[in-house]
C-alpha atoms as a PDB file:
ATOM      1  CA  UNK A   1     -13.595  -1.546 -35.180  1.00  0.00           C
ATOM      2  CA  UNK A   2     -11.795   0.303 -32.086  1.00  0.00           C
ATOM      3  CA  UNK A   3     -14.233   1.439 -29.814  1.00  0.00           C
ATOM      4  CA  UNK A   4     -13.201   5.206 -28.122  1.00  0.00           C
ATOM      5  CA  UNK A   5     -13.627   5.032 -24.254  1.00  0.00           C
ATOM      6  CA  UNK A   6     -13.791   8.030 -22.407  1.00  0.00           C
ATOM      7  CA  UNK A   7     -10.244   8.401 -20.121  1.00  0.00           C
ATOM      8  CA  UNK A   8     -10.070   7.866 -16.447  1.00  0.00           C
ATOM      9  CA  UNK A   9      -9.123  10.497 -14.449  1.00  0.00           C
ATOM     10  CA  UNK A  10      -6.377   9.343 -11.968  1.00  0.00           C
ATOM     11  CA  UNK A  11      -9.169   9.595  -9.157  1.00  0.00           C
ATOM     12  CA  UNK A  12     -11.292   7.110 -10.762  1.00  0.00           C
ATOM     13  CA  UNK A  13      -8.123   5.252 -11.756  1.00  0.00           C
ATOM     14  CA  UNK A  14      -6.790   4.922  -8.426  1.00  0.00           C
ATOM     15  CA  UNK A  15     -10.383   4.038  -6.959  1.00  0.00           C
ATOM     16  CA  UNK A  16     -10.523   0.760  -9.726  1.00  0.00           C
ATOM     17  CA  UNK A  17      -6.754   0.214  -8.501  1.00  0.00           C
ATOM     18  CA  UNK A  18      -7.470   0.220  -4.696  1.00  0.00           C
ATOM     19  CA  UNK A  19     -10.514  -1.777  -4.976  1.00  0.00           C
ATOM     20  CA  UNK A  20      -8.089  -4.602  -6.310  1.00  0.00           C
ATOM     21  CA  UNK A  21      -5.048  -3.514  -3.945  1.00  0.00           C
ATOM     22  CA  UNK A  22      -7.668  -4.384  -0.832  1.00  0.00           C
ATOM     23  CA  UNK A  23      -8.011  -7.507  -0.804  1.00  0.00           C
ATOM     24  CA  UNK A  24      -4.368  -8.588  -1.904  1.00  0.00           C
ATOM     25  CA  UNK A  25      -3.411  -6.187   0.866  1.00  0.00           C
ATOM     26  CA  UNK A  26      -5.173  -7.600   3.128  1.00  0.00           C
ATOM     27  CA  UNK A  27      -4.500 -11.287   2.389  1.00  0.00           C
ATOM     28  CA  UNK A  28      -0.643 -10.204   2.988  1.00  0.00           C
ATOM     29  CA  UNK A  29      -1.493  -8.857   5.808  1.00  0.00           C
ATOM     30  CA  UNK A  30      -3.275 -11.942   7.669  1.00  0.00           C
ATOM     31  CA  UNK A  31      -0.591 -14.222   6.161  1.00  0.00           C
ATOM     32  CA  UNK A  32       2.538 -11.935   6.933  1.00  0.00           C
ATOM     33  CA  UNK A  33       1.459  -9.124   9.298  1.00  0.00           C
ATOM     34  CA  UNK A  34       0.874  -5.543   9.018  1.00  0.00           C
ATOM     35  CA  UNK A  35       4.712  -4.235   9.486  1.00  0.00           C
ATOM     36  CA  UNK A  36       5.487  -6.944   6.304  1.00  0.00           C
ATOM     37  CA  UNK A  37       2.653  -6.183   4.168  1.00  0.00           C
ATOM     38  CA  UNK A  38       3.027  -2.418   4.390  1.00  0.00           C
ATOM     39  CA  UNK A  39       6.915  -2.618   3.731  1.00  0.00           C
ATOM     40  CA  UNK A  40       5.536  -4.736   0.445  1.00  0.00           C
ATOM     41  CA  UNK A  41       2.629  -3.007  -0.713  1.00  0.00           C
ATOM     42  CA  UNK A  42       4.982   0.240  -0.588  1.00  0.00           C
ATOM     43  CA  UNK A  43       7.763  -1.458  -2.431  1.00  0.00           C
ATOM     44  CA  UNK A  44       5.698  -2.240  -5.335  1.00  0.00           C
ATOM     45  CA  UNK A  45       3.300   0.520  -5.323  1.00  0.00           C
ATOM     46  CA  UNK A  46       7.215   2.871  -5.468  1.00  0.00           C
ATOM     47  CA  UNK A  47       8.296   1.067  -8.148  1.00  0.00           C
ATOM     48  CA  UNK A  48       4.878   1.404 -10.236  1.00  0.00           C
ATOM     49  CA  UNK A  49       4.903   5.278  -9.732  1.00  0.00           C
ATOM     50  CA  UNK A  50       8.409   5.274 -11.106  1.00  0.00           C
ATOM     51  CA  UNK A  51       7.941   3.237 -13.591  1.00  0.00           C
ATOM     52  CA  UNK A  52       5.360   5.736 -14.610  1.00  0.00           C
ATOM     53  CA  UNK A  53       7.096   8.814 -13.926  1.00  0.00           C
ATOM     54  CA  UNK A  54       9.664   7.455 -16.982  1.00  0.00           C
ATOM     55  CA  UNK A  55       6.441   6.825 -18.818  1.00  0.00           C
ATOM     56  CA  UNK A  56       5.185  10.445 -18.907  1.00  0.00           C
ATOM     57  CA  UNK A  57       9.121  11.420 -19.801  1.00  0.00           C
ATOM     58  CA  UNK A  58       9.025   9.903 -22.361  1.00  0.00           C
ATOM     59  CA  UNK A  59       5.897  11.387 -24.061  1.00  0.00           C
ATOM     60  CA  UNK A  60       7.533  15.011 -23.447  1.00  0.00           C
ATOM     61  CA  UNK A  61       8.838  15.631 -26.743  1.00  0.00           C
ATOM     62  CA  UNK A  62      10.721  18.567 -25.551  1.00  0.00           C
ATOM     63  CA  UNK A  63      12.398  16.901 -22.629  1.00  0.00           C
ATOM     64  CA  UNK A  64      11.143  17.059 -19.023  1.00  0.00           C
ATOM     65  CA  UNK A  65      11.800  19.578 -16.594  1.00  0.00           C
ATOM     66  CA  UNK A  66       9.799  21.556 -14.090  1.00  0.00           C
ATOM     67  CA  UNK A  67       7.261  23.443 -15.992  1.00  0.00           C
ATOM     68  CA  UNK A  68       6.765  20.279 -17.888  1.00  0.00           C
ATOM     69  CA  UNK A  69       5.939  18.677 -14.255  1.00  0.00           C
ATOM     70  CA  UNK A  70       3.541  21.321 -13.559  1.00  0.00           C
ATOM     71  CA  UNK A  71       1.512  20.782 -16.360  1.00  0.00           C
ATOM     72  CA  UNK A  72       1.637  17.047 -15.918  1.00  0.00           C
ATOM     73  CA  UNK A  73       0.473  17.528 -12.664  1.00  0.00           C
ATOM     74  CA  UNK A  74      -3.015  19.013 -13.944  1.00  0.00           C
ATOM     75  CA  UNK A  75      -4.016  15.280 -14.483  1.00  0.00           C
ATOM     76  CA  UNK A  76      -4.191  15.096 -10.847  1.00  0.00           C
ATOM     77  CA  UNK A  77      -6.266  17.449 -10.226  1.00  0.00           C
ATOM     78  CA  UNK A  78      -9.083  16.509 -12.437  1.00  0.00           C
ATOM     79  CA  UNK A  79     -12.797  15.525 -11.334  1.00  0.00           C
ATOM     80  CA  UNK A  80     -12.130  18.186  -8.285  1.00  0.00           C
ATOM     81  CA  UNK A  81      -9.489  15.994  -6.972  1.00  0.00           C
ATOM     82  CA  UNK A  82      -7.949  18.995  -5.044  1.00  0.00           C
ATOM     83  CA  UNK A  83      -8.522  22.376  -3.284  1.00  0.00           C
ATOM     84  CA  UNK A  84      -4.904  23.536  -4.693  1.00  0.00           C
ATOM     85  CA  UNK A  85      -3.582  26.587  -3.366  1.00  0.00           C
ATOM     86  CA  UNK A  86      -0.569  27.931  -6.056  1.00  0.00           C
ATOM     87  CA  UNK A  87       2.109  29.654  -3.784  1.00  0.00           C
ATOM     88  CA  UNK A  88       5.064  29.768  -6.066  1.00  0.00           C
ATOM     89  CA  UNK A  89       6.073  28.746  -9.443  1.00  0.00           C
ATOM     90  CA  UNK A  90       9.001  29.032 -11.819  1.00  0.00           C
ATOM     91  CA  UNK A  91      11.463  26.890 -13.764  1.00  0.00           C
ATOM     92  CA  UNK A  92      13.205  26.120 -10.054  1.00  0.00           C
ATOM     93  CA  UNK A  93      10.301  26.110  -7.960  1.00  0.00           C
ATOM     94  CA  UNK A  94       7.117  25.017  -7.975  1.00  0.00           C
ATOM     95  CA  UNK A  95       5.339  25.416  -4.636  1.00  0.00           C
ATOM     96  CA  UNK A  96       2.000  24.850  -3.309  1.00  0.00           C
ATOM     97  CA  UNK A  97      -0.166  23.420  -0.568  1.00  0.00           C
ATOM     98  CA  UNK A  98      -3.531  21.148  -1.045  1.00  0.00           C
ATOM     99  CA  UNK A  99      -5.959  21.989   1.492  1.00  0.00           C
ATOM    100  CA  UNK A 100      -8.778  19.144   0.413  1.00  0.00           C
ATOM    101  CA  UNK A 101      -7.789  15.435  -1.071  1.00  0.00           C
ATOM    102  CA  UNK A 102     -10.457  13.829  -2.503  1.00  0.00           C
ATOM    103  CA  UNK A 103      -7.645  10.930  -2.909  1.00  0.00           C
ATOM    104  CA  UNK A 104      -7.830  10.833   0.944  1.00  0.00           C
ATOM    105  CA  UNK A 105     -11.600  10.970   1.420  1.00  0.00           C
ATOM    106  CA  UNK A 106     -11.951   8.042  -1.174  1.00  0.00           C
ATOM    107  CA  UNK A 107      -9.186   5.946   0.873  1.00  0.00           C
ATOM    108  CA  UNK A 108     -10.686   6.306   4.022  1.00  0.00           C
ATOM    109  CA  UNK A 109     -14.378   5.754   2.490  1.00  0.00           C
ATOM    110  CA  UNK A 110     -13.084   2.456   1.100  1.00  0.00           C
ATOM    111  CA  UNK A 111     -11.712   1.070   4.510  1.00  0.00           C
ATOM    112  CA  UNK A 112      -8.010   1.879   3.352  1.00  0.00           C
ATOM    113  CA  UNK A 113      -7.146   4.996   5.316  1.00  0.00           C
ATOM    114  CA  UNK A 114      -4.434   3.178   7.567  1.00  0.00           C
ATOM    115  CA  UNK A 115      -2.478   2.534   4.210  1.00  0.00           C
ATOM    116  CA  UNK A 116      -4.130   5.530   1.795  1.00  0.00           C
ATOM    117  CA  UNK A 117      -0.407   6.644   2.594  1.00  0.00           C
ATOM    118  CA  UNK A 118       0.837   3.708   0.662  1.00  0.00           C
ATOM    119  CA  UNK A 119      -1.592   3.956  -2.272  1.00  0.00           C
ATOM    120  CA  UNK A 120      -1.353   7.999  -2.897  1.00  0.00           C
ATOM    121  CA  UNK A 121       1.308   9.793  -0.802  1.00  0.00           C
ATOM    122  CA  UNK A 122       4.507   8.061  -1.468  1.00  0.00           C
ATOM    123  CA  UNK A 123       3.585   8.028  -4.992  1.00  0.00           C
ATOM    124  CA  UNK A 124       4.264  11.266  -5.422  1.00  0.00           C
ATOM    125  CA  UNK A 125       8.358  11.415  -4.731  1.00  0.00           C
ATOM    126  CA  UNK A 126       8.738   8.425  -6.946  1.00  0.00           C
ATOM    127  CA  UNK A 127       7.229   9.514  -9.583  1.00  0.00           C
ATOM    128  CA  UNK A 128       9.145  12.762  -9.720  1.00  0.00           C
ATOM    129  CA  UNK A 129      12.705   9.983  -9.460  1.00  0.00           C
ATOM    130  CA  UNK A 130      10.983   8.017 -12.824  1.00  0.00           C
ATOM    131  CA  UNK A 131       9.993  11.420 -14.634  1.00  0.00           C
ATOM    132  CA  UNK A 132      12.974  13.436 -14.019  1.00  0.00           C
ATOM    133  CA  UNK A 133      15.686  12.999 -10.956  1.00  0.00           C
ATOM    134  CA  UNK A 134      16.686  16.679 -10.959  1.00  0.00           C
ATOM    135  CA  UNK A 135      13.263  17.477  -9.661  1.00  0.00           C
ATOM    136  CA  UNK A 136      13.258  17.015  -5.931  1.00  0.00           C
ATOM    137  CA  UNK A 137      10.151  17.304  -4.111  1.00  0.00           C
ATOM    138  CA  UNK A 138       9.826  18.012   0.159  1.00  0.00           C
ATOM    139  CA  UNK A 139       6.458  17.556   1.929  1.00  0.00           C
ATOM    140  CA  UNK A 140       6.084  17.599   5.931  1.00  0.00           C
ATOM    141  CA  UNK A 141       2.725  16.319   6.131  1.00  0.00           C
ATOM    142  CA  UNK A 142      -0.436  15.275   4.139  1.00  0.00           C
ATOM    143  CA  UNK A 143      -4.083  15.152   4.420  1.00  0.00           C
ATOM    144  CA  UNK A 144      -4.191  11.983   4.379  1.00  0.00           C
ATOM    145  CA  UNK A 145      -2.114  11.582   7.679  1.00  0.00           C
ATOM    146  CA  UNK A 146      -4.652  14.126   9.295  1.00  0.00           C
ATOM    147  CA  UNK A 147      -2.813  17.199   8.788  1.00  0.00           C
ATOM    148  CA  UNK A 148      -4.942  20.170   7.424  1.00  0.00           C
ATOM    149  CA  UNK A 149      -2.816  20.311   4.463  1.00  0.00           C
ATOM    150  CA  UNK A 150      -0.412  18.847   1.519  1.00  0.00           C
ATOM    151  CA  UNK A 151       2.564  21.057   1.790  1.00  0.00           C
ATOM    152  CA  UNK A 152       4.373  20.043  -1.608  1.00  0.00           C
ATOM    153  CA  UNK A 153       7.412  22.059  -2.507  1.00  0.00           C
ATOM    154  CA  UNK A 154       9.497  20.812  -5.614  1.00  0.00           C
ATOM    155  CA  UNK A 155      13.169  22.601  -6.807  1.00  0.00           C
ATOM    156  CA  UNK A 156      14.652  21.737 -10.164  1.00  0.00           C
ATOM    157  CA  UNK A 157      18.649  21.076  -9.572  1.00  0.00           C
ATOM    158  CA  UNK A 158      20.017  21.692 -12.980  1.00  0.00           C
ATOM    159  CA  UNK A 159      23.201  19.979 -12.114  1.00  0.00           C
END
């Protein structure tokens, strides 16, 4: 008998993965130091978030491209994960700027703000490489690094 369990949002995802990520982070971090451990932790963390990018491709039965992105990127934003503020979107650009990251509050709550980075942030680029590499995606600063807010801008290069 399969037994349904309600789905994680990515918040509550990321909180179970971070509270496992701590302690193997810091482990690698008394035994290598923090310059090591951070160039590690980012490697793999990188590699997951492509890996999953090419995961979500692969569901899109219609192909991937930047409207498909957008609406993949509503999985984010559930549980009131973001204060999202919509500036531009079309099938080349899809622009906006997150003024509250609940990824970044729950980071810093959990002792992890010096690598929240790390854990959220660069996540973000890769996952756009594993998903689809004509989407490129620019951001200045994030919450998470103190700034007041995400300032995401993707373009879809159709060559």
């Amino acid at each position: 008998m399969t037994e349904s369990r309600p789905k994680l949002t990515i918040l509550e995802q990321r909180r179970i993965e971070a509270g496992i990520v701590k302690p193997i982070y810091e482990t690698l971090e008394r035994e290598l130091g923090r310059e090591k451990a951070q160039e590690l932790l980012g490697k793999a963390i990188r590699q997951a978030a492509r890996d999953s990018g090419r995961e979500f491709a692969a569901e899109e039965k219609g192909g991937t491209s930047l409207e498909s992105f957008a609406v993949l990127f509503e999985r984010w934003k559930e549980g009131g994960a973001y204060n999202f503020e919509l500036l531009e979107q079309s099938a080349e650009k899809f622009d906006f700027n997150i003024r509250r990251c609940a990824y970044a509050e729950m980071y810093h709550e959990m002792g992890l703000g010096p690598i929240g980075h790390l854990l959220s942030c660069q996540r973000d680029g890769a996952l756009c490489e594993g998903y689809d590499p004509k989407i490129e995606m620019t951001r200045t600063q994030t919450v998470m690094q103190g700034a007041s807010h995400c300032d995401f801008r993707f373009r879809y290069r159709k060559s």
